[in-house]
Protein backbone atom coordinates (compact mmCIF):
# COMPACT_ATOMS: atom_id res chain seq x y z
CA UNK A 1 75.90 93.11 89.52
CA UNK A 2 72.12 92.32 88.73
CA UNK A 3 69.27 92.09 86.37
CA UNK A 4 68.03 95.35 88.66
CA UNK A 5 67.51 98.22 86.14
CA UNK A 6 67.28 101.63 86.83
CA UNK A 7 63.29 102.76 86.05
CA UNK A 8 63.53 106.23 86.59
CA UNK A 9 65.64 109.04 85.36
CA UNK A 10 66.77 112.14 86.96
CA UNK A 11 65.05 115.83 86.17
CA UNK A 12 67.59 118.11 84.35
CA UNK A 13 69.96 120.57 86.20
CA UNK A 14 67.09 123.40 85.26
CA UNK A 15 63.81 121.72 86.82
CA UNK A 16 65.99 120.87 89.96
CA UNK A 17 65.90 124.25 91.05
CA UNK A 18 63.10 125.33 90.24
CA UNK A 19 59.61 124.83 90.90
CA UNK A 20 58.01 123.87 87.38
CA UNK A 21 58.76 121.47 85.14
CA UNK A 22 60.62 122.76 81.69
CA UNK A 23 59.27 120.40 78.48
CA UNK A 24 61.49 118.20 77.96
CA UNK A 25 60.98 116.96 81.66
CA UNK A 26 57.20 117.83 81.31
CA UNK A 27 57.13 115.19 78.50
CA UNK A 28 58.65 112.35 80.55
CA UNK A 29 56.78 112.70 83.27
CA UNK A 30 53.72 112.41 81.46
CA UNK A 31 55.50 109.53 79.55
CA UNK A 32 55.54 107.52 83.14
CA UNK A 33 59.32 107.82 82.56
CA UNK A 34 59.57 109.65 85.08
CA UNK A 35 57.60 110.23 88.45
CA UNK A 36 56.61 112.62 90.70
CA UNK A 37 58.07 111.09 93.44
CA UNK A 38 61.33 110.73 91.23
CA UNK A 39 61.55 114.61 90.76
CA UNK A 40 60.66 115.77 94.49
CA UNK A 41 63.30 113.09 95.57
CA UNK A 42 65.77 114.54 92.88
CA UNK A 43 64.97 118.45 94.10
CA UNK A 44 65.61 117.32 97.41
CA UNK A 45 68.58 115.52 96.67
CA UNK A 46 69.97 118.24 95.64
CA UNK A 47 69.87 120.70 98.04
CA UNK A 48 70.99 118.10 100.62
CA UNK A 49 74.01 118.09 98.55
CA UNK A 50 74.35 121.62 98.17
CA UNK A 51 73.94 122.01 102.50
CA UNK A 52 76.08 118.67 103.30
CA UNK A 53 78.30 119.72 100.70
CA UNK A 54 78.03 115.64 99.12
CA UNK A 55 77.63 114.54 95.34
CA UNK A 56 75.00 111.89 95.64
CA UNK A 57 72.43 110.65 93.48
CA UNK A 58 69.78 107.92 93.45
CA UNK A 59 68.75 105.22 91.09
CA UNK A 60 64.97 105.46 91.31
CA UNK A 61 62.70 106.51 93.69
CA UNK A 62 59.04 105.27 94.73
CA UNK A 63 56.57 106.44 97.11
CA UNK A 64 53.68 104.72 99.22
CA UNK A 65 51.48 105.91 101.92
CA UNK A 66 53.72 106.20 104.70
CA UNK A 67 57.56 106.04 103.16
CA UNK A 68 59.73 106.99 100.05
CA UNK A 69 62.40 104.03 99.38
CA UNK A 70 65.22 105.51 97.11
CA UNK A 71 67.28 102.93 95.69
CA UNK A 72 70.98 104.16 95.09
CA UNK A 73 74.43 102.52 94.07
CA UNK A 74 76.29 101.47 97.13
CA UNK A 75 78.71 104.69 97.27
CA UNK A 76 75.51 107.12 97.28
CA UNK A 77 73.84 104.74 99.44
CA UNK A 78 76.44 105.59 102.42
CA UNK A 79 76.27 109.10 101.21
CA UNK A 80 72.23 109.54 101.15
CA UNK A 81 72.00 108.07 104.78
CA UNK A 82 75.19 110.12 106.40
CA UNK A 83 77.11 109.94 109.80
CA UNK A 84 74.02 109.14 112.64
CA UNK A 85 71.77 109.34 109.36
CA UNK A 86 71.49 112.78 109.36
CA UNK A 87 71.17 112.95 106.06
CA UNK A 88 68.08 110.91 105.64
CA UNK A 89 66.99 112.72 108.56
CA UNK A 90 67.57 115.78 106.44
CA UNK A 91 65.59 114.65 103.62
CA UNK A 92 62.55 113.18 105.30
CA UNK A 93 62.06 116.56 106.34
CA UNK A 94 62.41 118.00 103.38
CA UNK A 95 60.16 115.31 101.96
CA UNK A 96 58.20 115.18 104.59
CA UNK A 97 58.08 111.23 105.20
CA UNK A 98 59.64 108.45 106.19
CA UNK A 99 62.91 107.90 103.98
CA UNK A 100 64.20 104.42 103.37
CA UNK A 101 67.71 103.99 101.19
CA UNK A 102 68.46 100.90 99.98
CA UNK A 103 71.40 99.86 97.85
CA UNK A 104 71.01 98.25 94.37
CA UNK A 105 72.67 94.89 94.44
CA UNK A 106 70.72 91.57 93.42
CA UNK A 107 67.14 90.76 92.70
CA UNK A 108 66.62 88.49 95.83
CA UNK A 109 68.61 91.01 98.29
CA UNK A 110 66.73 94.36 96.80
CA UNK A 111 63.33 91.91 97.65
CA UNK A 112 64.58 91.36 100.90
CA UNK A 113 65.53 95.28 101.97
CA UNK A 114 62.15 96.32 100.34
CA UNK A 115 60.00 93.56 102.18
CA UNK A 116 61.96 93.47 104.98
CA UNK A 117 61.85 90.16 105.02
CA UNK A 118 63.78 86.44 104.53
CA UNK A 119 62.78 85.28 101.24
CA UNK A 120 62.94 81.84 100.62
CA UNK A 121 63.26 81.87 96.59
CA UNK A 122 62.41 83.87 93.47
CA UNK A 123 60.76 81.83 90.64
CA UNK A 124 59.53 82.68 87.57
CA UNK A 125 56.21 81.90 86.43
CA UNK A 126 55.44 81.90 82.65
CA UNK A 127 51.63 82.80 81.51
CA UNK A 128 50.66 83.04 77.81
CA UNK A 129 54.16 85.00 76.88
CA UNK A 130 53.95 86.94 80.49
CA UNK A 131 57.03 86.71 83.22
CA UNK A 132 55.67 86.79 86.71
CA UNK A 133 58.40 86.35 89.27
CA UNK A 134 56.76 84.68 92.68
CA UNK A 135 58.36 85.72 95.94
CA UNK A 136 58.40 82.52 98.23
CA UNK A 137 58.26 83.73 101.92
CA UNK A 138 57.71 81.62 105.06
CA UNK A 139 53.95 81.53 105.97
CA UNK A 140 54.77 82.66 109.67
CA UNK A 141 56.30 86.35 108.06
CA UNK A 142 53.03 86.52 106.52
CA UNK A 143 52.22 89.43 108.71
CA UNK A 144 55.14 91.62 108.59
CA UNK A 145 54.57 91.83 104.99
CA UNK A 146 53.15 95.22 103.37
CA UNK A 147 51.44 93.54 100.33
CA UNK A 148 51.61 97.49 98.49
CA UNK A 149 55.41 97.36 98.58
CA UNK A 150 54.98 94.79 95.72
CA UNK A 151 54.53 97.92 93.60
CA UNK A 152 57.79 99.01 94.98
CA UNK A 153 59.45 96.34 93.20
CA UNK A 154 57.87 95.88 90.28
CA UNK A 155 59.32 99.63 90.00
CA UNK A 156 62.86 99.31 91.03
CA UNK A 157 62.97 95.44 89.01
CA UNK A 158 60.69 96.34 86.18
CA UNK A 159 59.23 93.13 86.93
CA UNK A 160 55.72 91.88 87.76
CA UNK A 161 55.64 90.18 91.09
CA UNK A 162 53.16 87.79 93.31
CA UNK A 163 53.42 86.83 96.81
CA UNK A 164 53.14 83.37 97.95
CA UNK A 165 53.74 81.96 101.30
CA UNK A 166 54.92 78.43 102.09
C-alpha cells in the first residue's frame, strides 16, 4: 500500500456512547494520541452505523474551519459516503460540517484528494537530521490551494510538509 500511517486511534466501545471520556481514553487524548475531532467523528460513526445498519470505521480524522476529512480504507470509504452519499450527508449533520472521505492509498494520491489538486512531485528535503517533504504544484493552481490543509497532512502522513509552486 503506502508509507501513510494511521495517526489516530479509535475511542473504546464505552466512550462511544456516551458523553464523557472514561481514563484510559481521557489519557490519550491529552497524550495528542488522540483528538477531539477523532472521538466526535468516532461517536458519530457509530450511530450512523447503528441507523444505516453498516460496520464502518475510519483511519483518522482531522478538522479545519469549514470541513472534517476522514481518511478510511477503501471498503469503509464506499461505506462512509453511501448510495447518493447519504451517509456523509448523515454525518455532516450529525457533525455539523462539511464531511470529506477520502481513501488511504499512496502518499502523492492522499496529497492530491486532500489539496484537491495535480501535484507535480513529492521530494524530500533533509535539514540538520529533519525530513521535510515539499509538495511541487503548478504555479497557476496556486489559488485553489488552502495553505491550512497542510496540517491535514502532516496528520494523516505524520510528515512535515511545505508548499512550493513551480
Amino acid at each position: 500500500m503506502s508509507h501513510i500511517q494511521p495517526v489516530g486511534m479509535k475511542v473504546c466501545s464505552v466512550c462511544l456512547n456516551s458523553d464523557i471520556l472514561c481514563s484510559g481514553c481521557s489519557q490519550k487524548l491529552a497524550a495528542g494520541t488522540i483528538s477531539e475531532t477523532d472521538v466526535a467523528v468516532s461517536r458519530a460513526i457509530t450511530a450512523l452505523n447503528k441507523t444505516r445498519n453498516i460496520a464502518a470505521t475510519f483511519l483518522t480524522a482531522s478538522e479545519t474551519d469549514d470541513a472534517i476529512i476522514i481518511m478510511a480504507d477503501k471498503k469503509d470509504t464506499k461505506l462512509l459516503i453511501g448510495g447518493q452519499g447519504r451517509n456523509v450527508k448523515q454525518l455532516s449533520s450529525l457533525l455539523g460540517k462539511q464531511i470529506r472521505i477520502i481513501e488511504r492509498t499512496d502518499e502523492k494520491d492522499v496529497v492530491e484528494n486532500v489539496l484537491r489538486t495535480h501535484v507535480i512531485g513529492i521530494n524530500s528535503i533533509f535539514d540538520r537530521g529533519k525530513e521535510t517533504r515539499k509538495i511541487r504544484i503548478d504555479t497557476r493552481l496556486s489559488r485553489k490551494i488552502r495553505h491550512d490543509y497542510v496540517n491535514v497532512l502532516k496528520k494523516f502522513c505524520g510528515k512535515a510538509y511545505t508548499l512550493s509552486f513551480e
